[in-house]
Protein backbone atom coordinates (compact mmCIF):
# COMPACT_ATOMS: atom_id res chain seq x y z
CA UNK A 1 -10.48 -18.67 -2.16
CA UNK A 2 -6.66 -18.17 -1.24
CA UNK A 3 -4.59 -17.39 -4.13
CA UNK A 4 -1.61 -17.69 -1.92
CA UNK A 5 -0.65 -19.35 1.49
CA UNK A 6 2.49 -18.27 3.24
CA UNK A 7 3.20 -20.04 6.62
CA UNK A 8 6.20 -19.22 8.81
CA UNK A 9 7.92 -17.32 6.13
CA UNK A 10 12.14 -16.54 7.41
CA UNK A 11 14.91 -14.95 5.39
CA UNK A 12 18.42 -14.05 7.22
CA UNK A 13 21.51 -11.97 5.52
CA UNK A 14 24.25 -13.13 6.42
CA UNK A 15 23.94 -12.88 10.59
CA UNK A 16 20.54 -10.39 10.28
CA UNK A 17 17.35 -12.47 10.63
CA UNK A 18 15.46 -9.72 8.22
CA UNK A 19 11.78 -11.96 7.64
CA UNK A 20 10.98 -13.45 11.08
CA UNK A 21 8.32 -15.82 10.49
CA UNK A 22 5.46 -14.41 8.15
CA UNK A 23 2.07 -16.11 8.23
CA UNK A 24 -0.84 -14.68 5.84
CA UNK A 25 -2.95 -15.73 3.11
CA UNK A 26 -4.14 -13.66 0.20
CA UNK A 27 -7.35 -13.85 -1.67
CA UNK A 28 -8.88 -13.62 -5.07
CA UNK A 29 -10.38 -10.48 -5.93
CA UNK A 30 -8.55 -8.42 -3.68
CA UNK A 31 -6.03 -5.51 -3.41
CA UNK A 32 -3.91 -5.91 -0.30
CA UNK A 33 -0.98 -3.83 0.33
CA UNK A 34 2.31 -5.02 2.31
CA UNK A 35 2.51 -1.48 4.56
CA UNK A 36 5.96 -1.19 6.30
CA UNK A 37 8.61 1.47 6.68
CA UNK A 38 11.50 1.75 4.35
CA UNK A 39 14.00 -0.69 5.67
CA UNK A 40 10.71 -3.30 7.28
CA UNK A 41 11.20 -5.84 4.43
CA UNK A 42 8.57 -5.33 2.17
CA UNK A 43 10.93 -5.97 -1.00
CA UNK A 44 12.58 -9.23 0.68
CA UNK A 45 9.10 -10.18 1.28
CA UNK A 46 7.81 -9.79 -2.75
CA UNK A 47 11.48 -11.36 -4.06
CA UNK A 48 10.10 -14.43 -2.36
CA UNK A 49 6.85 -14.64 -3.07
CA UNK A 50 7.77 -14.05 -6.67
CA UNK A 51 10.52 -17.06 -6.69
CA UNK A 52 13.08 -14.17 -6.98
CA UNK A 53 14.64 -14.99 -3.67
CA UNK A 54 14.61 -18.79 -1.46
CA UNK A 55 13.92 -18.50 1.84
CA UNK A 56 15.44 -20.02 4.55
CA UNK A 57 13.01 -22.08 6.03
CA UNK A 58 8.99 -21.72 6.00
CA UNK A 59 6.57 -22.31 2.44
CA UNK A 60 4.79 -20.30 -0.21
CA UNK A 61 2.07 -22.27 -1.39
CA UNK A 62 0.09 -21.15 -4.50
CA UNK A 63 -3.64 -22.46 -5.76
CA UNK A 64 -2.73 -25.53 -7.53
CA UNK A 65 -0.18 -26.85 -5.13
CA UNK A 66 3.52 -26.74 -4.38
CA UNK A 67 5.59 -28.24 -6.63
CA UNK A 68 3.73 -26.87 -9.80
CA UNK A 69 4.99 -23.93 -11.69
CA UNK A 70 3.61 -20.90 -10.07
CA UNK A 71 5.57 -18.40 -12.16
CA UNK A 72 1.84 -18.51 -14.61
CA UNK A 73 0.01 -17.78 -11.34
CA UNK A 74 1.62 -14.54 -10.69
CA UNK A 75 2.59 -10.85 -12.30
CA UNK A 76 5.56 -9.10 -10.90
CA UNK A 77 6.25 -5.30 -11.21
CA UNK A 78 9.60 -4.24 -9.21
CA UNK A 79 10.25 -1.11 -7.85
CA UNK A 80 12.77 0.02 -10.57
CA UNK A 81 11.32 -1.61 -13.73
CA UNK A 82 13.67 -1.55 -16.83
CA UNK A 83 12.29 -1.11 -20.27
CA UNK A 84 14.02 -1.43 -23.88
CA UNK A 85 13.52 2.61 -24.69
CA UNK A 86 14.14 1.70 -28.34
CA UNK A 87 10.32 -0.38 -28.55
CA UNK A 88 7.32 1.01 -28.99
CA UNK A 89 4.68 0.57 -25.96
CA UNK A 90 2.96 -2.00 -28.39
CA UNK A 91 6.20 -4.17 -29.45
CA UNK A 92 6.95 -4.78 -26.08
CA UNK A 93 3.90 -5.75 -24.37
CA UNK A 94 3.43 -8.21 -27.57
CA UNK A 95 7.17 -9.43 -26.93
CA UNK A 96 6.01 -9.23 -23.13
CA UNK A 97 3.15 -11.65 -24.00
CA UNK A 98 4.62 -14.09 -26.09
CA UNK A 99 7.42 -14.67 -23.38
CA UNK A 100 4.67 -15.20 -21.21
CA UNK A 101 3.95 -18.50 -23.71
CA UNK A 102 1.05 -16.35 -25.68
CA UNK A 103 0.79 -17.41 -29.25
CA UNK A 104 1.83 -14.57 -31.94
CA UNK A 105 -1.96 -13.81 -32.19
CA UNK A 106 -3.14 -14.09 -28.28
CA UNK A 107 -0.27 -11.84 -27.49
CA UNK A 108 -1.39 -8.92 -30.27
CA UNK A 109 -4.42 -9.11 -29.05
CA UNK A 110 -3.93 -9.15 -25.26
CA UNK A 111 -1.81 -5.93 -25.63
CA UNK A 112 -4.16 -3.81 -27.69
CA UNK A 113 -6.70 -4.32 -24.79
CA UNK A 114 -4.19 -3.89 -22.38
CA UNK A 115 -3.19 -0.42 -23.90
CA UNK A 116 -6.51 0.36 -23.70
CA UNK A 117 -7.22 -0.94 -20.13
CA UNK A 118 -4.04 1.17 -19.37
CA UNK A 119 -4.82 4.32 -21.02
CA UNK A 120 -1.96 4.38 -23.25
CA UNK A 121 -3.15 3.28 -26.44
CA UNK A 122 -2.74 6.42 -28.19
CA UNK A 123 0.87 6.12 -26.94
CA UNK A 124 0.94 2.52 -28.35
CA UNK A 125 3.11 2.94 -31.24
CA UNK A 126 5.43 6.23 -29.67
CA UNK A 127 9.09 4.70 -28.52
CA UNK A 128 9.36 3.68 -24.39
CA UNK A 129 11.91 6.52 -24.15
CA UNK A 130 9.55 9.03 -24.32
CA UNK A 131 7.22 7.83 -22.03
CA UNK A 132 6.64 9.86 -18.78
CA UNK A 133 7.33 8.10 -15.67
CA UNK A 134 3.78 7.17 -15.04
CA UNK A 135 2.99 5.87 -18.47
CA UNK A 136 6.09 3.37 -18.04
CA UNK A 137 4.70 2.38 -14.59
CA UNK A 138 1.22 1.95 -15.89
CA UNK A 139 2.98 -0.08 -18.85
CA UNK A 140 4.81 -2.08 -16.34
CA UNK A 141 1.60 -2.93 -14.40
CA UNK A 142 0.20 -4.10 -18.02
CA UNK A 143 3.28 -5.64 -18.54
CA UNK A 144 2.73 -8.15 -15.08
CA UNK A 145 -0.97 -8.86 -15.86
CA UNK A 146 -0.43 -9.13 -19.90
CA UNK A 147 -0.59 -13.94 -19.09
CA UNK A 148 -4.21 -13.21 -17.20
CA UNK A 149 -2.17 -13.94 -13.17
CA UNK A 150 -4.40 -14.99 -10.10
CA UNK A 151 -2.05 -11.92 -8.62
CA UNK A 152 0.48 -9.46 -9.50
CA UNK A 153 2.43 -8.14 -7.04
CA UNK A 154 3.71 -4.65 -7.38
CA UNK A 155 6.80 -3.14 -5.22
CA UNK A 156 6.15 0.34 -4.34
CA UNK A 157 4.81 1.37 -7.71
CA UNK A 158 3.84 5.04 -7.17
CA UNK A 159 6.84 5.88 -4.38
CA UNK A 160 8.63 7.10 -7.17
CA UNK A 161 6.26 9.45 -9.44
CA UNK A 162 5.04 12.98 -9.28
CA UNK A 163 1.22 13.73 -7.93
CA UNK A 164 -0.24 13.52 -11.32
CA UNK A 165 1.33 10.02 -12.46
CA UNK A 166 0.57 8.70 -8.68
CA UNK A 167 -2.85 9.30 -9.55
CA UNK A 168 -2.72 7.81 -12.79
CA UNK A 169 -1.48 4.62 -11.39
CA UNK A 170 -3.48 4.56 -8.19
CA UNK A 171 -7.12 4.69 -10.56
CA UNK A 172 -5.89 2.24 -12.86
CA UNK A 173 -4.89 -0.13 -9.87
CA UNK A 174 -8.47 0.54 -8.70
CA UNK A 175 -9.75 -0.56 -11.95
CA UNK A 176 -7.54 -3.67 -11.86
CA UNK A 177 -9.01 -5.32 -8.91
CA UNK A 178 -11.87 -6.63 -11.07
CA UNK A 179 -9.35 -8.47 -13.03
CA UNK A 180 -7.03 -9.95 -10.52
CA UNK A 181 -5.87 -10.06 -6.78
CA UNK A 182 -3.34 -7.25 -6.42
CA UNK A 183 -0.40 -6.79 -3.50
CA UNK A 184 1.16 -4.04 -3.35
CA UNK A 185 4.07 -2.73 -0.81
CA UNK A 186 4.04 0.67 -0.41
CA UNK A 187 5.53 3.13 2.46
CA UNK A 188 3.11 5.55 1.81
CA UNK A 189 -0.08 5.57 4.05
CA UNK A 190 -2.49 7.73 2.00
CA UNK A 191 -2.19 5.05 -0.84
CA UNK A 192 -3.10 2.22 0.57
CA UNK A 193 -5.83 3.81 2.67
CA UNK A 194 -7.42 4.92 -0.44
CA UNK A 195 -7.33 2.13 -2.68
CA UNK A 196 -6.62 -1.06 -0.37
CA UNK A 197 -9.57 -4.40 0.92
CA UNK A 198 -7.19 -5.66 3.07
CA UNK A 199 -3.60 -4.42 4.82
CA UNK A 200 -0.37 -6.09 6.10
CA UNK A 201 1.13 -4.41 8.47
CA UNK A 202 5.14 -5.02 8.43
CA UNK A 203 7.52 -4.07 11.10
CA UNK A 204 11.37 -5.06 11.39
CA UNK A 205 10.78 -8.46 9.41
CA UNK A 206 6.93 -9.23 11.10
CA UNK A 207 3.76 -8.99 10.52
CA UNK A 208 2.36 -6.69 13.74
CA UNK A 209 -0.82 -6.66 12.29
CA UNK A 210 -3.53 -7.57 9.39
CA UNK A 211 -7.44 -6.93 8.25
CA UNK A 212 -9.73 -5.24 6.40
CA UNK A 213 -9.36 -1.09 7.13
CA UNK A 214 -12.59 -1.29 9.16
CA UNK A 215 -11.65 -4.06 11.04
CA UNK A 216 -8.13 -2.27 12.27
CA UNK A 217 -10.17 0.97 12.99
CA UNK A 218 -12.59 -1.17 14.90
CA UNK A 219 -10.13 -3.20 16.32
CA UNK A 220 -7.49 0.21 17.63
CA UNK A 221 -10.33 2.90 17.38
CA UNK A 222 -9.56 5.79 19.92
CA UNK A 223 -11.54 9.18 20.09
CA UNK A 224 -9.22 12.03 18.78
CA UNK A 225 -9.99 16.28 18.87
CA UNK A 226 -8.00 17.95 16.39
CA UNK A 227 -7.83 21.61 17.37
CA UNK A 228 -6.17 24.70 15.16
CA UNK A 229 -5.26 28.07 16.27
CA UNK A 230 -4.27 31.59 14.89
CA UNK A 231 -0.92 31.05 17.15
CA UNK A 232 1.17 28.60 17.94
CA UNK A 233 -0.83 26.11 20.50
CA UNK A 234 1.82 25.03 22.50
CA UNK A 235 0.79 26.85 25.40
CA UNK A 236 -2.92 25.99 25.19
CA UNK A 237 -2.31 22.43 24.26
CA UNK A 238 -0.33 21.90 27.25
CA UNK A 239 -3.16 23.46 29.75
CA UNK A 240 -5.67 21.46 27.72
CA UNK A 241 -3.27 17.96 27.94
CA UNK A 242 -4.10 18.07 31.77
CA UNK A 243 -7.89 17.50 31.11
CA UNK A 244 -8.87 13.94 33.04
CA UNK A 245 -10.27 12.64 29.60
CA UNK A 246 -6.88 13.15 27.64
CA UNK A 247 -4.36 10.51 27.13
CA UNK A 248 -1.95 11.72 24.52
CA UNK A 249 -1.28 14.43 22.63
CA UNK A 250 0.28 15.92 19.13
CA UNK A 251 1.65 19.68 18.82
CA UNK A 252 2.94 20.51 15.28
CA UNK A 253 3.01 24.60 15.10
CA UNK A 254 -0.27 25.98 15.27
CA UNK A 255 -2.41 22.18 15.25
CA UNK A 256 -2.68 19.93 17.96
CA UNK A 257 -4.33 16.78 18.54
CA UNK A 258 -5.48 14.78 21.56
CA UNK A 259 -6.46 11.13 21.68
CA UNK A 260 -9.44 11.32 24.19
CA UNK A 261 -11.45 8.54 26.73
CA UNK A 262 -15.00 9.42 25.86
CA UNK A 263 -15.33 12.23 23.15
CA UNK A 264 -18.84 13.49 24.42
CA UNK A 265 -17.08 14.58 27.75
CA UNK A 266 -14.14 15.53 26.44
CA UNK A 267 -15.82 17.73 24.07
CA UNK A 268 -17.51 19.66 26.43
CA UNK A 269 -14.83 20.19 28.59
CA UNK A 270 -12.51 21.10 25.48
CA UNK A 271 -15.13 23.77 24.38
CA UNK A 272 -15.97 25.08 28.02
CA UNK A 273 -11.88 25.80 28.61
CA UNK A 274 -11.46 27.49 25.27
CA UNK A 275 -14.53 29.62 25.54
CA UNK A 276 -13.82 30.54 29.03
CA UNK A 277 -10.47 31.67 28.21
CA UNK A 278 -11.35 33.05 24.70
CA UNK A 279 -8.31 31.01 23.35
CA UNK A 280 -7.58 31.81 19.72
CA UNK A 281 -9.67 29.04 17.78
CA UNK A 282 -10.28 28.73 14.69
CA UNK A 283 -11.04 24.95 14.06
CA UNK A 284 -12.03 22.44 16.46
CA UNK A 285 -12.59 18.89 15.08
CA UNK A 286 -13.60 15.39 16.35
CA UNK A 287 -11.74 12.98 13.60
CA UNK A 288 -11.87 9.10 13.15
CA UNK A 289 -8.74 6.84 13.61
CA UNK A 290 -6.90 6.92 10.19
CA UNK A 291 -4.24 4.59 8.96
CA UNK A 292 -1.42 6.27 9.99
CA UNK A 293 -2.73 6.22 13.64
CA UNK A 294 -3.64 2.35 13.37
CA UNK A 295 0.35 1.59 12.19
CA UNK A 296 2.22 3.99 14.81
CA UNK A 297 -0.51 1.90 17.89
CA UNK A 298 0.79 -1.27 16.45
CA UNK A 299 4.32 -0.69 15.52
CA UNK A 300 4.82 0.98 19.18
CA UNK A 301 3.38 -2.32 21.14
C-alpha cells in the first residue's frame, strides 16, 4: 500500500526550474533511496516531502488524505542534524518523544528500546558531545522514528562519516526496514546498491528512471569483460576495442573494461587475441551490470 503519492512534483528558484515534474509513489515496508548527483535535487526533493519547503505547483499526498496532518506520518533526518551536546543520548530522545505528543511514560519507554534498537544504550546516559559521528547519526535516525512514522526520510545520512560509522548506520538502516518504509538520498552508489528494494533515479530536477535493482539490471543489462594487466593496457585495450562484438570501452591504468554484444563470442575472441599475442594478463572477468553502470546508461539518454 502507498505510503506516499507524489504527482507532477515542480519547485523553481528564483528563474531555475530545479524539480521538473516528479511522479512516484512509495510503499510500506520498503527502503528506497532518491540516487542523484550532488547538485540533482535530492535535498529540494526531501524539504518537500517533509512540509519543509511548498512547491510550486504539483501534490504530495500521504495515506490518510490531503488535508490531514501528515507531519505524524513521517520521520525526518537532515543531512546536518543538530543536537543539544549538553543532553544525554537518553534525555533527548525522551524530550524527542514527548514533542512528538508521547506521554511522559510512552516517551521513556520508546527511547530505552530505541537505544537498544540503535546500539547505543550503553551510551544512553554519556553527554551528545561525546558521541562519535556515527553514534549521533544513528541517534538521529532514532530520533525520526522515536512517534512509530509510516516513513522516515533520511538526507544523505552516511555521506558524511568515516568507513566504520557508514557501516554502523548502513546495518542499522537494514534492520529498520522491518519497522518502517525508509527513503533515503544518497550520492553514493555502493550504498544504495547494498541496502536498497527499490531506487529513484534523479537527474537535473527528474526522475530518468525507477524500480526494483533487478528490474533496472534487467531492464539496461549489457554484457561487460573486465580485463587487468601487469602494464598499463592502453595499448592492448585499444587493439582489443576493434573486436566486431565491442561497443564501448573503459581504460583506467592497468584495468579496462568493454561492454560486449554477445559475451560467449566475445569471450572467445578476447581469449584467442590475448593468448595469441601472449599479452600480459593477469585477470580476465565477465561481470554483471552494477548500479553505477545502470545510472551513467540513463543519465546519458
Amino acid at each position: 500500500m502507498p505510503v506516499v503519492r507524489v504527482t507532477n512534483l515542480k519547485k523553481r528558484f528564483r528563474n531555475q526550474e530545479v524539480i521538473k515534474g516528479l511522479d512516484f509513489q512509495l510503499s510500506e515496508g520498503k527502503c528506497i533511496a532518491l540516487l542523484g548527483a550532488n547538485g540533482a535535487g535530492k535535498t529540494t526533493s526531501l524539504n518537500m516531502l517533509a512540509g519543509l519547503m511548498k512547491p510550486d505547483s504539483g501534490s504530495i499526498v500521504y495515506e490518510g488524505g490531503e488535508k490531514s496532518d501528515f507531519r505524524r506520518l513521517i520521520g525526518y533526518l537532515p543531512q546536518f542534524p543538530v543536537f543539544y551536546d549538553w543532553m544525554t543520548g537518553k534525555e533527548f530522545l525522551e524530550y524527542a518523544g514527548q514533542l512528538a505528543g508521547l506521554s511522559k511514560a510512552e516517551a521513556k519507554a520508546r527511547a530505552a528500546d530505541l537505544l537498544e534498537l540503535t546500539g547505543i544504550s550503553e551510551a544512553k546516559n554519556r553527554r551528545i558531545g561525546k558521541y562519535s559521528g556515527g553514534m549521533k547519526q544513528r541517534l538521529g535516525i532514532a530520533q525520526a522514528i522515536i512517534h512509530r512514522p509510516k516513513l522516515v526520510m533520511l538526507d544523505e545520512p552516511v555521506s558524511a562519516l568515516d568507513p566504520f560509522g557508514r557501516r554502523e548506520v548502513l546495518e542499522l538502516l537494514n534492520r529498520l526496514k522491518k519497522e518502517t518504509a525508509i527513503l533515503f538520498s544518497t550520492h553514493i552508489l555502493n550504498d544504495a546498491e547494498e541496502i536498497c528494494d527499490e531506487i529513484l533515479f534523479l537527474h537535473d530536477g527528474e526522475l530518468v528512471e525507477s524500480g526494483t535493482l533487478t528490474d533496472l539490471r534487467t531492464k539496461h543489462q549489457q554484457a561487460k569483460i573486465d580485463l587487468v594487466f601487469k602494464e598499463d593496457a592502453r595499448e592492448y585495450a585499444e587493439e582489443l576495442s576493434l573486436l566486431p562484438q565491442v561497443t564501448s570501452m573503459e581504460l583506467d591504468g592497468d584495468r579496462a573494461s568493454f561492454c560486449v554484444k554477445d559475451i560467449e563470442e566475445a569471450r572467445a575472441l578476447f581469449l584467442f587475441e590475448i593468448t595469441n599475442r601472449k599479452w600480459p594478463l593477469v585477470k580476465f572477468e565477465i561481470s554483471r551490470t552494477s548500479l553505477e553502470d545502470v545510472f551513467m546508461k540513463v543519465v546519458k539518454k
